[in-house]
Protein backbone atom coordinates (compact mmCIF):
# COMPACT_ATOMS: atom_id res chain seq x y z
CA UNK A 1 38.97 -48.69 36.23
CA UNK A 2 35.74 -50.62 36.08
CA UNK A 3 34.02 -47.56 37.82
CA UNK A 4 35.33 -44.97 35.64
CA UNK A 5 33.71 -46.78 32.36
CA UNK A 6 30.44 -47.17 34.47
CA UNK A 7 30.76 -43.45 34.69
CA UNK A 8 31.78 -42.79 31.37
CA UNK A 9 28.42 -44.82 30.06
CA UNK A 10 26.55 -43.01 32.31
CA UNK A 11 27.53 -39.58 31.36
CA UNK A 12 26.70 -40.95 27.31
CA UNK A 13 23.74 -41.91 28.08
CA UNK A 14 22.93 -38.41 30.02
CA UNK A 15 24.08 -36.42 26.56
CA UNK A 16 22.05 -38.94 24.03
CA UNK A 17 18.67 -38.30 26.59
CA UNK A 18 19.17 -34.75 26.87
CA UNK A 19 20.05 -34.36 22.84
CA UNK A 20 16.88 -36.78 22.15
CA UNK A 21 14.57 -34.60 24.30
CA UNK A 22 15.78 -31.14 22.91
CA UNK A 23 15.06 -32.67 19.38
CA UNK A 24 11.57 -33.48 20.25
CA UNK A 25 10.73 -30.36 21.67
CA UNK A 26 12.01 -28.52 18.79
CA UNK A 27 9.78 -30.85 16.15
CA UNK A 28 6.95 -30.94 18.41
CA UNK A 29 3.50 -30.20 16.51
CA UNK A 30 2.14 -27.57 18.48
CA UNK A 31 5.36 -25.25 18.72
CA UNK A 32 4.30 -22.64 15.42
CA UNK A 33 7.91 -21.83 13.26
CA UNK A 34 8.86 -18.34 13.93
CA UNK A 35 8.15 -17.47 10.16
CA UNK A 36 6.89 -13.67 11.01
CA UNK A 37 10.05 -12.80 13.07
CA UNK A 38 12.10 -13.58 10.17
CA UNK A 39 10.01 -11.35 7.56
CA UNK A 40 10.87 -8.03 6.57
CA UNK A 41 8.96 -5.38 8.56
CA UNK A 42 7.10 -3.13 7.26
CA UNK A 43 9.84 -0.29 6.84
CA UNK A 44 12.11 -2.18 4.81
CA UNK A 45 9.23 -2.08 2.08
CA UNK A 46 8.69 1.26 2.53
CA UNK A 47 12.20 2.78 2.19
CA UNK A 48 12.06 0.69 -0.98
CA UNK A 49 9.02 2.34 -2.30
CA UNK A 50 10.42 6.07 -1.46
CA UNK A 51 13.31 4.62 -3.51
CA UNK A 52 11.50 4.00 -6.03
CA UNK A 53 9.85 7.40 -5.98
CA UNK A 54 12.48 9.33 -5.48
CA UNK A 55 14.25 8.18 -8.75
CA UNK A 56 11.65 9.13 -10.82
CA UNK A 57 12.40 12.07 -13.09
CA UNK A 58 10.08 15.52 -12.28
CA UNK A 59 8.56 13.63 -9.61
CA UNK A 60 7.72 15.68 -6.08
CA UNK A 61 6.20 14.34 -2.94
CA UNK A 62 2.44 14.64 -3.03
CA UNK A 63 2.69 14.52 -6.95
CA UNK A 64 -0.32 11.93 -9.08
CA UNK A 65 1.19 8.41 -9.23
CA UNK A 66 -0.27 5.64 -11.77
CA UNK A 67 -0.80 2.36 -12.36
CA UNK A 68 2.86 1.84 -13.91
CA UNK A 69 4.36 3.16 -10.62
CA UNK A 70 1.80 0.68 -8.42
CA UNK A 71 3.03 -2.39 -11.38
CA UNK A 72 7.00 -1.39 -10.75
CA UNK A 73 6.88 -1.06 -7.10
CA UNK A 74 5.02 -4.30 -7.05
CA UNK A 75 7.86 -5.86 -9.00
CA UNK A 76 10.54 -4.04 -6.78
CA UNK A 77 8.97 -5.49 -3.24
CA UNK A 78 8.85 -9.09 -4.79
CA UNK A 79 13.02 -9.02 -5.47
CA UNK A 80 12.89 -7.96 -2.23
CA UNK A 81 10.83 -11.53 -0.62
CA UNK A 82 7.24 -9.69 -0.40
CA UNK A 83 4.72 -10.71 -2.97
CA UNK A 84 1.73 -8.78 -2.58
CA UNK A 85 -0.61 -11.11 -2.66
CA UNK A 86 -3.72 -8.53 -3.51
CA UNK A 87 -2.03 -6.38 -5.90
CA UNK A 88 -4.65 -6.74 -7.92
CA UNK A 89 -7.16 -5.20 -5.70
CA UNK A 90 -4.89 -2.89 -4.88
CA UNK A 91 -3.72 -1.41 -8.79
CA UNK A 92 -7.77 -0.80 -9.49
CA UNK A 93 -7.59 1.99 -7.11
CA UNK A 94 -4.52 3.31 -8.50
CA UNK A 95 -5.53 5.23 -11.99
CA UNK A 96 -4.33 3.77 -15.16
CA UNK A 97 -1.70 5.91 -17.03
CA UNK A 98 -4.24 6.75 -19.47
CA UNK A 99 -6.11 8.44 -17.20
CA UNK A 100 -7.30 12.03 -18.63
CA UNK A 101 -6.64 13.58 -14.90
CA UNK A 102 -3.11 11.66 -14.70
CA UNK A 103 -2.54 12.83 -18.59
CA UNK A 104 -3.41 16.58 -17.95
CA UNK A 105 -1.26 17.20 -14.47
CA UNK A 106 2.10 15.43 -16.03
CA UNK A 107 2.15 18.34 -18.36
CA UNK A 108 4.12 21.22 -17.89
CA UNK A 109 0.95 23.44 -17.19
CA UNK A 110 -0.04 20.37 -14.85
CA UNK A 111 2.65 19.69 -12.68
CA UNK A 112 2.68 23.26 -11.58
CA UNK A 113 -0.90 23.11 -11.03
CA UNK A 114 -0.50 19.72 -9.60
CA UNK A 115 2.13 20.99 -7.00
CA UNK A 116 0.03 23.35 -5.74
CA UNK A 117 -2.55 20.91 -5.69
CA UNK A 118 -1.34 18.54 -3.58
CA UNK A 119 -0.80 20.94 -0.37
CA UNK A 120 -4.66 19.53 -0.15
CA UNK A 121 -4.43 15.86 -0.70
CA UNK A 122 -7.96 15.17 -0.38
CA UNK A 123 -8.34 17.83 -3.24
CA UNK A 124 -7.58 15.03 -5.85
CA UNK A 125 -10.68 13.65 -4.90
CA UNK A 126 -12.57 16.84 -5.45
CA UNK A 127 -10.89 16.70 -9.13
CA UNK A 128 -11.65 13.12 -9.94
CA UNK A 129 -15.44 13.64 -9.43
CA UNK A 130 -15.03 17.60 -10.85
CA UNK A 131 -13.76 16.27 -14.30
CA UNK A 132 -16.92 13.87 -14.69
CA UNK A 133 -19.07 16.82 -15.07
CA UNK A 134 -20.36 17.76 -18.32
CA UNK A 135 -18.05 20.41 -20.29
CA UNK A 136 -15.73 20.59 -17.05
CA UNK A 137 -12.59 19.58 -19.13
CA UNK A 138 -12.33 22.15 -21.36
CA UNK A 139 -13.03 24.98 -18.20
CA UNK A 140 -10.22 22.72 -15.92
CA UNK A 141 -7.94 23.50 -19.19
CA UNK A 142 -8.20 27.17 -18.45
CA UNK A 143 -7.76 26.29 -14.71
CA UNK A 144 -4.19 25.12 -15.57
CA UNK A 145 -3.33 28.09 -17.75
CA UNK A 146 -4.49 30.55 -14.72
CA UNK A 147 -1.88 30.98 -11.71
CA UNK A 148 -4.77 30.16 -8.83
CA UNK A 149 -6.98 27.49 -10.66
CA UNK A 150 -6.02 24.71 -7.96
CA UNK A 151 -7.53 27.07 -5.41
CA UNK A 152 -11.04 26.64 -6.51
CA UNK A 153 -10.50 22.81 -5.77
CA UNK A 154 -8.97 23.75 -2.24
CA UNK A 155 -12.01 25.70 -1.32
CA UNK A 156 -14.31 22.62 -2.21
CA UNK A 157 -12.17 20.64 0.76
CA UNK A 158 -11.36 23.50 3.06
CA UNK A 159 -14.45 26.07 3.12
CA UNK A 160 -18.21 25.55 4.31
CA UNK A 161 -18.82 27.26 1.23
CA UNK A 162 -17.01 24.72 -1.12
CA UNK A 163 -18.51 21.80 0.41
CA UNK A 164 -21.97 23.46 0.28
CA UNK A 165 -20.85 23.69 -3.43
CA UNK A 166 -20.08 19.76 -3.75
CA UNK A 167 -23.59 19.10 -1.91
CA UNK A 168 -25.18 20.79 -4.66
CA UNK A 169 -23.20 18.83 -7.45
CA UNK A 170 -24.23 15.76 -5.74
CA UNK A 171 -27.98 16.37 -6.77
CA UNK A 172 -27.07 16.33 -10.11
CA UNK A 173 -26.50 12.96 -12.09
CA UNK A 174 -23.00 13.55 -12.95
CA UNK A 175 -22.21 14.56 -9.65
CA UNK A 176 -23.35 12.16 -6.89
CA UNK A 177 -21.54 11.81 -3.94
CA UNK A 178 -19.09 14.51 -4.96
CA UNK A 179 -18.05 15.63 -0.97
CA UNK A 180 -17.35 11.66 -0.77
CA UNK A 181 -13.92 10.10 -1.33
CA UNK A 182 -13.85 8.28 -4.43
CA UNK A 183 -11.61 5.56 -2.83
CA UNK A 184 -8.54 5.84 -5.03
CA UNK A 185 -4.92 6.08 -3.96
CA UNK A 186 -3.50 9.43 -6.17
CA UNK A 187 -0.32 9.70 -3.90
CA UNK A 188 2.82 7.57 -2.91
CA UNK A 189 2.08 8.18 0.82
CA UNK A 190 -1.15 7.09 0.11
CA UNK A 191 -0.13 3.76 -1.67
CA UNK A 192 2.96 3.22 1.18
CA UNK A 193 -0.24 3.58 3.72
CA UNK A 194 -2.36 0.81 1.61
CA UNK A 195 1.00 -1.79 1.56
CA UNK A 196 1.15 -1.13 4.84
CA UNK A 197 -2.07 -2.69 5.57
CA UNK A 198 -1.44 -5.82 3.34
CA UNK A 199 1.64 -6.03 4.81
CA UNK A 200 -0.20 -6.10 8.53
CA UNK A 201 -2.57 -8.64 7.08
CA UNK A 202 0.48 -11.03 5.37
CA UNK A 203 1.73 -10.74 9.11
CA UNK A 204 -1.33 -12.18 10.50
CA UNK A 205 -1.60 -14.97 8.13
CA UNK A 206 1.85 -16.11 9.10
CA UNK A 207 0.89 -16.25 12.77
CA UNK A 208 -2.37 -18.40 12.32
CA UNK A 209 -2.39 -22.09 13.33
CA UNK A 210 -1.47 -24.52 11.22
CA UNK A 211 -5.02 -26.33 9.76
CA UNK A 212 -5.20 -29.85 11.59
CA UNK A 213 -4.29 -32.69 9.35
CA UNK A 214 -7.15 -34.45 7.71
CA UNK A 215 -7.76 -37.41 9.04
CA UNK A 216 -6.53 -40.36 7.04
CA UNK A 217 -9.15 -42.78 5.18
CA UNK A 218 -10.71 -45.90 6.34
């Protein structure tokens, strides 16, 4: 009897050692917590954002968005545990609603012209910097009215000649760097592309080091 309790003991004291040591090793300073293998990736966001999208009455892929959509999708990918922390930076390349290339292609002329358009992403550049030349609104209203007015912006992006065309804008005030982007995000797929960036970068923060404490006073 009096070697069975040793043994008992001894077995105790085994599971209280082994249950001591396991603790420690899990609360041990230099072990990181796991935090970016429990985070969302990346497509989780963006299935939410083609949600988004794809509710939106008249929309079509490739079609303008605005600085509403950017605010709501912002708002949408929060609920869902993302916070973007720069949407800020993010919504100044988006153009506001009030926008007079936004206004013009959600018309019924526009959106027609706009779907057309859009076959050339890189055409809404061509467009921005287009409708900052002087008296070019009034001739990109008769551009809409016509059946082939989104070719002319097409050619600027496709053809030597259109981009010898943009080269010779650029010498004029109005029209610098006019074969350049202009750096804004006109599409979804353009703003999915841009989260998915921040959303590499949020990744990376979660996977730095923990800062040292500082060290206490004297």
């Amino acid at each position: 009897m009096f070697c069975r309790v040793r043994f008992v003991k001894r077995t105790l004291l085994a599971a209280v050692v082994i249950s001591v040591s396991v603790g420690s090793l899990a609360a041990a300073p230099n072990d990181k917590p796991q935090q970016d293998d429990s985070f969302p990736p990346f497509s989780v966001f963006s299935a939410a954002v083609q949600q988004y999208f794809d509710k939106q009455p008249k929309y079509r892929d490739g079609d303008i968005i605005s600085q509403s959509d950017a605010k709501a999708v912002f708002r949408i990918l929060k609920q869902g545990g993302w916070d973007v922390t720069n949407r800020a930076e993010i919504l100044k390349e988006v153009l506001p609603d009030s926008d007079y290339m936004v206004v013009q292609l959600r018309t019924k002329a526009g959106r027609k012209f706009m779907h057309q358009l859009s076959r050339t992403p890189e055409a809404y550049d061509r467009l921005e910097r287009f409708l900052k030349l002087p008296k070019s609104r009034r001739f990109f209203r008769g551009l809409l009215k016509g059946p082939d007015g989104y070719k002319l912006f097409e050619y600027m992006v496709t053809a030597k000649g259109g981009k010898v065309l943009g080269q010779q804008l650029s010498h004029t005030k109005a029209g610098r760097d006019f074969n350049k982007p202009t750096g804004h995000i006109y599409t979804a797929k353009q703003f999915t592309e841009r989260l998915s960036e921040s959303h590499a970068d949020y990744l990376a923060g979660l996977q730095q080091p923990e800062p040292p404490p500082e060290p206490a006073g004297n």
